[in-house]
C-alpha atoms as a PDB file:
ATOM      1  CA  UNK A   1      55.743  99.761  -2.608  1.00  0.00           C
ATOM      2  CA  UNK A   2      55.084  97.325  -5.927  1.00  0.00           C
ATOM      3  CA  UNK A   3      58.992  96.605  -6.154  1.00  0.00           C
ATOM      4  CA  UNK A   4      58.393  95.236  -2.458  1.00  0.00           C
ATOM      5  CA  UNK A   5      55.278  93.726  -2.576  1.00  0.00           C
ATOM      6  CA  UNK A   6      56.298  92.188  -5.470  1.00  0.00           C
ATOM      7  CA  UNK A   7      59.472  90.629  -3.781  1.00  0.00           C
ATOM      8  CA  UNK A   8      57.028  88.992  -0.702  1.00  0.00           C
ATOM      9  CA  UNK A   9      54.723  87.819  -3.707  1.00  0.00           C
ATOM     10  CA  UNK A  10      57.159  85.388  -5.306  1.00  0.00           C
ATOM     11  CA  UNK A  11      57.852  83.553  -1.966  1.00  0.00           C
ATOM     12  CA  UNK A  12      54.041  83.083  -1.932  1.00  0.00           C
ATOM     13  CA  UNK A  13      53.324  82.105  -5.247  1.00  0.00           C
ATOM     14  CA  UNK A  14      50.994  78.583  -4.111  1.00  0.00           C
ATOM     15  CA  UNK A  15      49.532  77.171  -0.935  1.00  0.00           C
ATOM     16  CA  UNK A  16      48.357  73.914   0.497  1.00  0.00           C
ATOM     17  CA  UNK A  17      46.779  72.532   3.490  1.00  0.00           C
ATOM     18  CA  UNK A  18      48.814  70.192   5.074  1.00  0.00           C
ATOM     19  CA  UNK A  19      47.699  66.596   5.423  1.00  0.00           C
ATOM     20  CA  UNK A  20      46.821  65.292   8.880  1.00  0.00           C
ATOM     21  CA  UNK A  21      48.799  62.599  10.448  1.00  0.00           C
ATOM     22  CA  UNK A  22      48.538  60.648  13.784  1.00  0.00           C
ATOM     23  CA  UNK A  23      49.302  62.833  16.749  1.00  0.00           C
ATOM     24  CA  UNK A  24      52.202  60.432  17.758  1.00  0.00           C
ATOM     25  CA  UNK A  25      54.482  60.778  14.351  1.00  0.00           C
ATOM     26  CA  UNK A  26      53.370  64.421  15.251  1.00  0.00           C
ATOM     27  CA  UNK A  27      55.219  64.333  18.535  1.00  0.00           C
ATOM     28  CA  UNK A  28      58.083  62.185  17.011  1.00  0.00           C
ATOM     29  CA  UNK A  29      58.458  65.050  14.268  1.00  0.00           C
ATOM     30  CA  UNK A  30      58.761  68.106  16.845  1.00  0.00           C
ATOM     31  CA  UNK A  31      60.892  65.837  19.177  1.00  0.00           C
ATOM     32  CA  UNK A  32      63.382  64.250  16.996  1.00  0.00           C
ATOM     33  CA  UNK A  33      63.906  66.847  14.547  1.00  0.00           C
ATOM     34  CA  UNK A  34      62.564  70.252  16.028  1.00  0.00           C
ATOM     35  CA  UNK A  35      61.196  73.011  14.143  1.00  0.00           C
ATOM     36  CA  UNK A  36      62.503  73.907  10.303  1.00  0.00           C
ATOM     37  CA  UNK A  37      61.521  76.792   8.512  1.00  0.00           C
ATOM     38  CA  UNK A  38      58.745  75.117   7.336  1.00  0.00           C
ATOM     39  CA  UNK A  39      57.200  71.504   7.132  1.00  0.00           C
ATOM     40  CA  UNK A  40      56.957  71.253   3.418  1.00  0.00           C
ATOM     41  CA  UNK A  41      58.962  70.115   0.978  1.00  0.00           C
ATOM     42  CA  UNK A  42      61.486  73.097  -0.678  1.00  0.00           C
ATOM     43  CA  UNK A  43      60.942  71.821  -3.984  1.00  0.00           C
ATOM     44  CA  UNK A  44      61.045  74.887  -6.412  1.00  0.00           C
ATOM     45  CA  UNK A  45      61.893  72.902  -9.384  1.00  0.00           C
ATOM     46  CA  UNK A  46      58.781  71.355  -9.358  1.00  0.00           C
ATOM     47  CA  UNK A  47      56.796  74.942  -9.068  1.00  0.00           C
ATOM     48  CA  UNK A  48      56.085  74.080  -4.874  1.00  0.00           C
ATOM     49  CA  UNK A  49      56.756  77.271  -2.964  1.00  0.00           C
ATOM     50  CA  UNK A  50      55.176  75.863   0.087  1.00  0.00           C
ATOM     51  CA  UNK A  51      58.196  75.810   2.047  1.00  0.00           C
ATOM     52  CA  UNK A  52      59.051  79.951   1.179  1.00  0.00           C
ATOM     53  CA  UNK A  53      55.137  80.714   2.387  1.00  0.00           C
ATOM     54  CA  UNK A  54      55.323  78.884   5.222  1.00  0.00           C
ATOM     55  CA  UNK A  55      58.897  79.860   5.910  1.00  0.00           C
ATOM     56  CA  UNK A  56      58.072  83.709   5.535  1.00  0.00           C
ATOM     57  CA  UNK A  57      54.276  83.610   7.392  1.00  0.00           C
ATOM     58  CA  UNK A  58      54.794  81.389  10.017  1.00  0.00           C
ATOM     59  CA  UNK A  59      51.746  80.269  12.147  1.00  0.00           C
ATOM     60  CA  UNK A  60      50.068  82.500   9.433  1.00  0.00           C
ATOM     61  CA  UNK A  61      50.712  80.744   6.274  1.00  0.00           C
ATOM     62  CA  UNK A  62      47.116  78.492   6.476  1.00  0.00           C
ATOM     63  CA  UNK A  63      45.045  81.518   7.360  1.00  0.00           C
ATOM     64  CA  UNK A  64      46.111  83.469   4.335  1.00  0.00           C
ATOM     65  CA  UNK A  65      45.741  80.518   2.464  1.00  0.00           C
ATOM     66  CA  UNK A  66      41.934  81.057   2.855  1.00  0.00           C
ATOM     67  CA  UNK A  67      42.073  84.809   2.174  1.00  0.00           C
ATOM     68  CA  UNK A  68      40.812  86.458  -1.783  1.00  0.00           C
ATOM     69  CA  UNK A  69      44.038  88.034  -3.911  1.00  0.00           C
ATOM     70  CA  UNK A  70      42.921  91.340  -2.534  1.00  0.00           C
ATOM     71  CA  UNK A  71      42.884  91.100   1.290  1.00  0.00           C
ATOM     72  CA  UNK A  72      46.310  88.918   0.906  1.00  0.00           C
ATOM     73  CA  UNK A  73      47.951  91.297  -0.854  1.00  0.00           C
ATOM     74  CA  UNK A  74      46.781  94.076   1.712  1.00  0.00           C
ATOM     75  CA  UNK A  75      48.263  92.010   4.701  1.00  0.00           C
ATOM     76  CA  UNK A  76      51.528  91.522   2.906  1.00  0.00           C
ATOM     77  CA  UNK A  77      51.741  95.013   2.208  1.00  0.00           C
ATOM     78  CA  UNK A  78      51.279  95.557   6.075  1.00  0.00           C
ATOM     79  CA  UNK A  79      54.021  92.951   6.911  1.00  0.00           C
ATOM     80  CA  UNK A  80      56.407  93.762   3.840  1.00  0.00           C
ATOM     81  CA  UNK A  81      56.341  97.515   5.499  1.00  0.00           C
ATOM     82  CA  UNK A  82      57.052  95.590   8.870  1.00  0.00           C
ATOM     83  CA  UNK A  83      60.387  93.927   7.370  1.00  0.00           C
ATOM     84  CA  UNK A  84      61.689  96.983   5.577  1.00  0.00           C
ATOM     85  CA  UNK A  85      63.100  98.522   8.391  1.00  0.00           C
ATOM     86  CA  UNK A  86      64.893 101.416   7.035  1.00  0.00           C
ATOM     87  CA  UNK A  87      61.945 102.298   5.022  1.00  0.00           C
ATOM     88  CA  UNK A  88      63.773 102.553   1.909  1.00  0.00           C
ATOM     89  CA  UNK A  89      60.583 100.933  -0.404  1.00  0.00           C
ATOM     90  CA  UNK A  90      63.040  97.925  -0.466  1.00  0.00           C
ATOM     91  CA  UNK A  91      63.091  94.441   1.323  1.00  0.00           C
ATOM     92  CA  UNK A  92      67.216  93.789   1.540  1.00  0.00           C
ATOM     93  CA  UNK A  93      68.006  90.221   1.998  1.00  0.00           C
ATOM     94  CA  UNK A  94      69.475  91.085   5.705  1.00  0.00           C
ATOM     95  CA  UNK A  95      66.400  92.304   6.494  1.00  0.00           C
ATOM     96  CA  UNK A  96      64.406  89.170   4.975  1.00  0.00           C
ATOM     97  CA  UNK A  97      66.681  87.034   7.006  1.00  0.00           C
ATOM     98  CA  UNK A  98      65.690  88.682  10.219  1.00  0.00           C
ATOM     99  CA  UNK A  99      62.194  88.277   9.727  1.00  0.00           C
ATOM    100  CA  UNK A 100      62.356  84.684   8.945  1.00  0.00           C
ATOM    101  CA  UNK A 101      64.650  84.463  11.833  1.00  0.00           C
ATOM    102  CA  UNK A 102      62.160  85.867  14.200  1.00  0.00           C
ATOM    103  CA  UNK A 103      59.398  84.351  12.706  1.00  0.00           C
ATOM    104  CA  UNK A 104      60.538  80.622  13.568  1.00  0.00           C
ATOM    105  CA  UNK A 105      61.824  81.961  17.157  1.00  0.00           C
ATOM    106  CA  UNK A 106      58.074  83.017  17.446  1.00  0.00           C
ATOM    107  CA  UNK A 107      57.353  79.582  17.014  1.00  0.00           C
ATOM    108  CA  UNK A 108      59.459  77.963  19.407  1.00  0.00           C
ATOM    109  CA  UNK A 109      58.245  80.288  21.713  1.00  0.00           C
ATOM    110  CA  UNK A 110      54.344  79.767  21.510  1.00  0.00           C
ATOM    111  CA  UNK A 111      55.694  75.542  20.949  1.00  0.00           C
ATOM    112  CA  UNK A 112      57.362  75.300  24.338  1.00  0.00           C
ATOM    113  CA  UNK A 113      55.096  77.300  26.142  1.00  0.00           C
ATOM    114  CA  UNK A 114      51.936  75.053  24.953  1.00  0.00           C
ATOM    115  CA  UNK A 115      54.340  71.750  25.362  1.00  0.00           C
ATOM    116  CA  UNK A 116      55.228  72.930  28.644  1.00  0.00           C
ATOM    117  CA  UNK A 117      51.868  73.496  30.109  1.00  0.00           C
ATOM    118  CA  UNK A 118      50.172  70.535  28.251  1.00  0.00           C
ATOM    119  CA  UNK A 119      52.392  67.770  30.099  1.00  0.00           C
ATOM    120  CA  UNK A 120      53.950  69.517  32.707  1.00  0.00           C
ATOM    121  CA  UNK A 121      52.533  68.331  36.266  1.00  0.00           C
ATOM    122  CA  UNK A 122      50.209  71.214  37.443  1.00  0.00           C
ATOM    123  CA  UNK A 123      51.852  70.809  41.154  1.00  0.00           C
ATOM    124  CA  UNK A 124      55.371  71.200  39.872  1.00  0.00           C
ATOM    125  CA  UNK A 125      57.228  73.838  37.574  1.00  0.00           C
ATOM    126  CA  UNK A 126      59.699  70.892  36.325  1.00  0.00           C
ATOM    127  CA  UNK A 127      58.900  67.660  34.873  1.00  0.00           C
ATOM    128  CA  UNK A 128      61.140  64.785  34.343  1.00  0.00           C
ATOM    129  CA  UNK A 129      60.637  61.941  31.942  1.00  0.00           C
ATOM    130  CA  UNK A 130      58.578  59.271  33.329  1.00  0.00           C
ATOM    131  CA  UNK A 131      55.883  61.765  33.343  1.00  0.00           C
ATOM    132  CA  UNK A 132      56.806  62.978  30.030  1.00  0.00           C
ATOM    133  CA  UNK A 133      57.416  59.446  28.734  1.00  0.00           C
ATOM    134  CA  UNK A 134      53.485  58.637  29.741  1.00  0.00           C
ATOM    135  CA  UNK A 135      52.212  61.567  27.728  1.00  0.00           C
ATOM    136  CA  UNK A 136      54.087  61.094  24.601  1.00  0.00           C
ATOM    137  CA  UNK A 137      54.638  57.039  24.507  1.00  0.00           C
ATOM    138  CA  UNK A 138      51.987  55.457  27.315  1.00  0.00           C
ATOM    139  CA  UNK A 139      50.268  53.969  24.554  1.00  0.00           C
ATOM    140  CA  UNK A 140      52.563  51.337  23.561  1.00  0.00           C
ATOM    141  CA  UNK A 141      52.500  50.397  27.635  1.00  0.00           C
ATOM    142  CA  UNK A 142      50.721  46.626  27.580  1.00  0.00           C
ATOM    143  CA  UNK A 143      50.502  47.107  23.650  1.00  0.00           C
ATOM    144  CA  UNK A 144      51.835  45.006  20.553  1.00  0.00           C
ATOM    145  CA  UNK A 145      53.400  47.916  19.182  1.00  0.00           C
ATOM    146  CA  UNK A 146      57.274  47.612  20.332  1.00  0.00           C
ATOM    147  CA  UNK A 147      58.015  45.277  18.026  1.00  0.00           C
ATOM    148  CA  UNK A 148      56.379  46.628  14.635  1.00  0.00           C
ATOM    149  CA  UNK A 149      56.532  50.014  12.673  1.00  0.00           C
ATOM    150  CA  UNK A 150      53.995  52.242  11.355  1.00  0.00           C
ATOM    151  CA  UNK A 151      54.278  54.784   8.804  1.00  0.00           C
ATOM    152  CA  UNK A 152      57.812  53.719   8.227  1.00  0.00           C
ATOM    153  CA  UNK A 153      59.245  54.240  11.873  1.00  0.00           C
ATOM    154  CA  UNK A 154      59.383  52.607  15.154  1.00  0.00           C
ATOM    155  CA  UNK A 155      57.786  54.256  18.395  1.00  0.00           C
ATOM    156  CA  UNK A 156      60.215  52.074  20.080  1.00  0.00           C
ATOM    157  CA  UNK A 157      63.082  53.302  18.647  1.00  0.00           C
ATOM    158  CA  UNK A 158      61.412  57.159  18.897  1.00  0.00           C
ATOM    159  CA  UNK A 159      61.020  56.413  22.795  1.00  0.00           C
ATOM    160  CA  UNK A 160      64.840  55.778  22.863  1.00  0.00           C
ATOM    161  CA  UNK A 161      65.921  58.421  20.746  1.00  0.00           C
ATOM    162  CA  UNK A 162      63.976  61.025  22.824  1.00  0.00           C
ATOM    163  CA  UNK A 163      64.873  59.267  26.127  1.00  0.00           C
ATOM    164  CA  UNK A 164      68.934  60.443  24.925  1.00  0.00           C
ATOM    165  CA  UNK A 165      68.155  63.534  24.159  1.00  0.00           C
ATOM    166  CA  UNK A 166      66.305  64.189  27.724  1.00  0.00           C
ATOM    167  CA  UNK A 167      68.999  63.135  29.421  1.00  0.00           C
ATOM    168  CA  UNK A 168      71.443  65.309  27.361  1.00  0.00           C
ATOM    169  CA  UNK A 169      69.049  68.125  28.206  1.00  0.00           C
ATOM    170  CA  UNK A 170      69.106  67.557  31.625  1.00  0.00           C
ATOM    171  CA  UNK A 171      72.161  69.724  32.562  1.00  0.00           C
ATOM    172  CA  UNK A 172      72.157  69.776  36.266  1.00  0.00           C
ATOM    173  CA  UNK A 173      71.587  66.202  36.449  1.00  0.00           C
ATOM    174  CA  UNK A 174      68.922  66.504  38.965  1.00  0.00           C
ATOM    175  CA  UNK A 175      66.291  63.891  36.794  1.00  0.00           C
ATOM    176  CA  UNK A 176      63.954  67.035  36.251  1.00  0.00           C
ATOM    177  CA  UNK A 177      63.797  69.679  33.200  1.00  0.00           C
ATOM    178  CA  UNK A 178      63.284  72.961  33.681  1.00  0.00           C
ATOM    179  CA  UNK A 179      61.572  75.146  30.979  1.00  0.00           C
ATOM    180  CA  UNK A 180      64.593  76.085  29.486  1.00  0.00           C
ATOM    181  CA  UNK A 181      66.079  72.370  29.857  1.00  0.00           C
ATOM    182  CA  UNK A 182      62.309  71.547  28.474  1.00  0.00           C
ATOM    183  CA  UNK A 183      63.486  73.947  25.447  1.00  0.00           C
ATOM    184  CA  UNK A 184      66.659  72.117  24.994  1.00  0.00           C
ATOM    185  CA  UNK A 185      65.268  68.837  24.374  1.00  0.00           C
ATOM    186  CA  UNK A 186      62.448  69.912  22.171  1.00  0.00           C
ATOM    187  CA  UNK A 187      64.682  72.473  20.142  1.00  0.00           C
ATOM    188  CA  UNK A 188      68.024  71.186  19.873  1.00  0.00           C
ATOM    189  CA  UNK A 189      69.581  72.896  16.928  1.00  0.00           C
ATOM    190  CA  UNK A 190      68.915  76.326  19.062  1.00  0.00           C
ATOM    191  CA  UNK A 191      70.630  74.940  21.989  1.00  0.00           C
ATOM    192  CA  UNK A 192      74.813  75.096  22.242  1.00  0.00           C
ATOM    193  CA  UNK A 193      75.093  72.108  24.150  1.00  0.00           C
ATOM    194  CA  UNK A 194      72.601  69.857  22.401  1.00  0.00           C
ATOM    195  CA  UNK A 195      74.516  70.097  18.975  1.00  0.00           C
ATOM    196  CA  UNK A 196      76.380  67.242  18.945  1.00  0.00           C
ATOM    197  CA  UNK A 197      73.012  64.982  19.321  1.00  0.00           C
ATOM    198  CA  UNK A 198      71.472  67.222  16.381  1.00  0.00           C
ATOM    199  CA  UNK A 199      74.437  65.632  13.940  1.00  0.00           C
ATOM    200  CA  UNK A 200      73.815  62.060  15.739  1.00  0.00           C
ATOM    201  CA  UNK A 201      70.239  62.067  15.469  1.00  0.00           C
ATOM    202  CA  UNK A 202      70.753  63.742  11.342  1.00  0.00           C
ATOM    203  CA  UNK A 203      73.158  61.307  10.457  1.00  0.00           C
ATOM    204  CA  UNK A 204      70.960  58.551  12.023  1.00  0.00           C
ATOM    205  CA  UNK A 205      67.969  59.662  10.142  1.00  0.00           C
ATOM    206  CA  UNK A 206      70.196  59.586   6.502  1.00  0.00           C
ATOM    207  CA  UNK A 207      72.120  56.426   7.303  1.00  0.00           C
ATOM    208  CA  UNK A 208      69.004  54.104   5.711  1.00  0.00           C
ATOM    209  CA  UNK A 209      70.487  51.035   6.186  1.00  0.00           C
ATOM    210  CA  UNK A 210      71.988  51.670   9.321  1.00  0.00           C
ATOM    211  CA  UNK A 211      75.727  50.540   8.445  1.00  0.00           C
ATOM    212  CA  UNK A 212      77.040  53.724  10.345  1.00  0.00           C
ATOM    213  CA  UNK A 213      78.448  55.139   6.658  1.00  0.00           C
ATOM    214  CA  UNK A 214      76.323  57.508   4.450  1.00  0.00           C
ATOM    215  CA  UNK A 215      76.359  56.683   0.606  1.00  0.00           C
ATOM    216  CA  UNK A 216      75.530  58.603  -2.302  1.00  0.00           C
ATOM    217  CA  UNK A 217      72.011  57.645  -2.517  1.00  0.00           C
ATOM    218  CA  UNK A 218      71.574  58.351   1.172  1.00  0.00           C
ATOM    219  CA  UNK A 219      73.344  61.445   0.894  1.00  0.00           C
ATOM    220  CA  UNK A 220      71.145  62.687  -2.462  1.00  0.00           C
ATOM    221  CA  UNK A 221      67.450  60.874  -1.291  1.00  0.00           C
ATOM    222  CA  UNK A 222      67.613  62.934   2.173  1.00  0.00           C
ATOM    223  CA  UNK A 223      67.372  66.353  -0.142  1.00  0.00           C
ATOM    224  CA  UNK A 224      65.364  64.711  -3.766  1.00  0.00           C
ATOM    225  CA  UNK A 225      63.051  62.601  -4.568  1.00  0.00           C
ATOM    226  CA  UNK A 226      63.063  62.576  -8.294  1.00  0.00           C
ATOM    227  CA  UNK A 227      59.918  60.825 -10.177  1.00  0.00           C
ATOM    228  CA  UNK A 228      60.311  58.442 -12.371  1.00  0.00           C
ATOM    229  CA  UNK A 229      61.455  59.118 -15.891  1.00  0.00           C
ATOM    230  CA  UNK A 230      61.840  62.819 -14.902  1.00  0.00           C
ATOM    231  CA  UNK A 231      65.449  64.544 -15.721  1.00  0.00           C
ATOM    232  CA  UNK A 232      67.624  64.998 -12.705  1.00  0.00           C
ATOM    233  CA  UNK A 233      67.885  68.547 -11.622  1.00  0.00           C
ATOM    234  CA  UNK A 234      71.003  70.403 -11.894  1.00  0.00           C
ATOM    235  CA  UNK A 235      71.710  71.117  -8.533  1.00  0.00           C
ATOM    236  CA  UNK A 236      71.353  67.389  -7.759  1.00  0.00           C
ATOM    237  CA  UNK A 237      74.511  66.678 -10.063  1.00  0.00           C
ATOM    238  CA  UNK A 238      76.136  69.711  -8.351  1.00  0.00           C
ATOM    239  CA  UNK A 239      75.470  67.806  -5.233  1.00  0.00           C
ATOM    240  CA  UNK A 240      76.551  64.104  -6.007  1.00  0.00           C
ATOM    241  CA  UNK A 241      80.022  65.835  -7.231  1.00  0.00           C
ATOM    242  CA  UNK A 242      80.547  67.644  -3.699  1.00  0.00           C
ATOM    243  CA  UNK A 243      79.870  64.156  -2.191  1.00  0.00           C
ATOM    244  CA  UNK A 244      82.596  62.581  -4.596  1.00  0.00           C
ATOM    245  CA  UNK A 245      85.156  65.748  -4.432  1.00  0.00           C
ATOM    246  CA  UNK A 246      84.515  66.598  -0.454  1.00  0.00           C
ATOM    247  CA  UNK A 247      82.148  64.700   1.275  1.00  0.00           C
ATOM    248  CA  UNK A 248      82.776  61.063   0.952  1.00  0.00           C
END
């Protein structure tokens, strides 16, 4: 059991609360880019191992975040006998990939079911998007908002974006979602048909400048954000000489 609780206790090595930020660039977050493994930066070469504990815990990761060294390592011990299936005193990487797996599906689950019930109409068991759209964006209705940003993005520009992807999700055409459709739009990357607006709505967000080309700094900011005077990782130069060799 140490060799396997000690395997769970390197992807949990620090913790953080996240910070809070406005409800909308909430929304926008869940919408436009649906859920990751985790929220926080995967930065291990700065000692940040948020990502991994949120990654492995889930919905968990700020509750054990409050928890003494003993009681956490008792409740990994619980869940690192949950992931070794075969019971071999061993966490394979197969079997680490499953849980993670099912860990974010968990999510999506509990997401779309509180999304779902939150703005669906209670009289109907579909919703389309002008009663979606007032939920999520009724705010900027009569406001002085379309025309300037906050936080570094546009609710205007959001409103589009998600009104795109809506209609994409809309596969019968009939101008309401279903749950499932509902699922669709707010968790592309899991849907088949939604792909191709997953690599528009990627490249859009790494495209800076908007001059429909990614360059290297585009390419290498989307993944590091060095600080100043710092050495460059390795990986990074590993990266700009894919771009050069494959990518560009």
């Amino acid at each position: 059991m140490s060799s396997l609780l000690h395997l769970v206790l390197l992807l949990l090595v620090s913790s953080s609360v996240p910070a809070s930020v406005d409800n909308h660039e909430q929304d926008h977050d869940r919408v436009l880019h649906g859920k990751p493994l985790s929220g926080k930066d995967h930065d291990h070469d700065h000692g940040n191992f948020d990502y991994d504990h949120e990654a492995f815990l889930g919905d968990e990761a700020e509750e054990f975040d409050e928890l003494d060294p003993e009681e956490s390592q008792r409740r990994l011990a619980i869940i690192a006998d949950k992931i070794d299936e075969d019971n071999d005193g061993y966490i394979t990487i197969p079997e680490l990939q499953k849980w993670i797996k099912a860990t974010q599906e968990r999510y999506i689950d509990e997401d779309v079911e509180k999304q779902w019930e939150t703005n669906k109409p209670e009289d109907k068991e579909t919703i389309n998007w002008g009663e979606y759209r007032n939920a999520i964006y009724g705010f900027l209705d009569g406001s002085d908002m379309d025309e300037d940003e906050e936080h570094g993005f546009s609710y205007k520009e959001m409103e589009a974006r998600d009104s795109r992807r809506w209609l994409l999700a809309d596969l019968d055409r009939n101008g309401e979602l279903t749950k499932q459709e509902f699922q669709s739009f707010l968790h592309p990357e899991h849907a088949e048909h939604m792909r191709d607006i997953v690599v528009t709505e990627t490249f859009e967000d790494i495209d800076k400048d908007k001059d429909g080309k990614i360059s290297m700094a585009e390419y290498i900011g989307d993944m590091y954000h060095g600080q100043d005077g710092e050495e460059e990782p390795e990986w990074v130069g590993s990266e700009r000489e894919q771009f050069t060799k494959f990518r560009d």
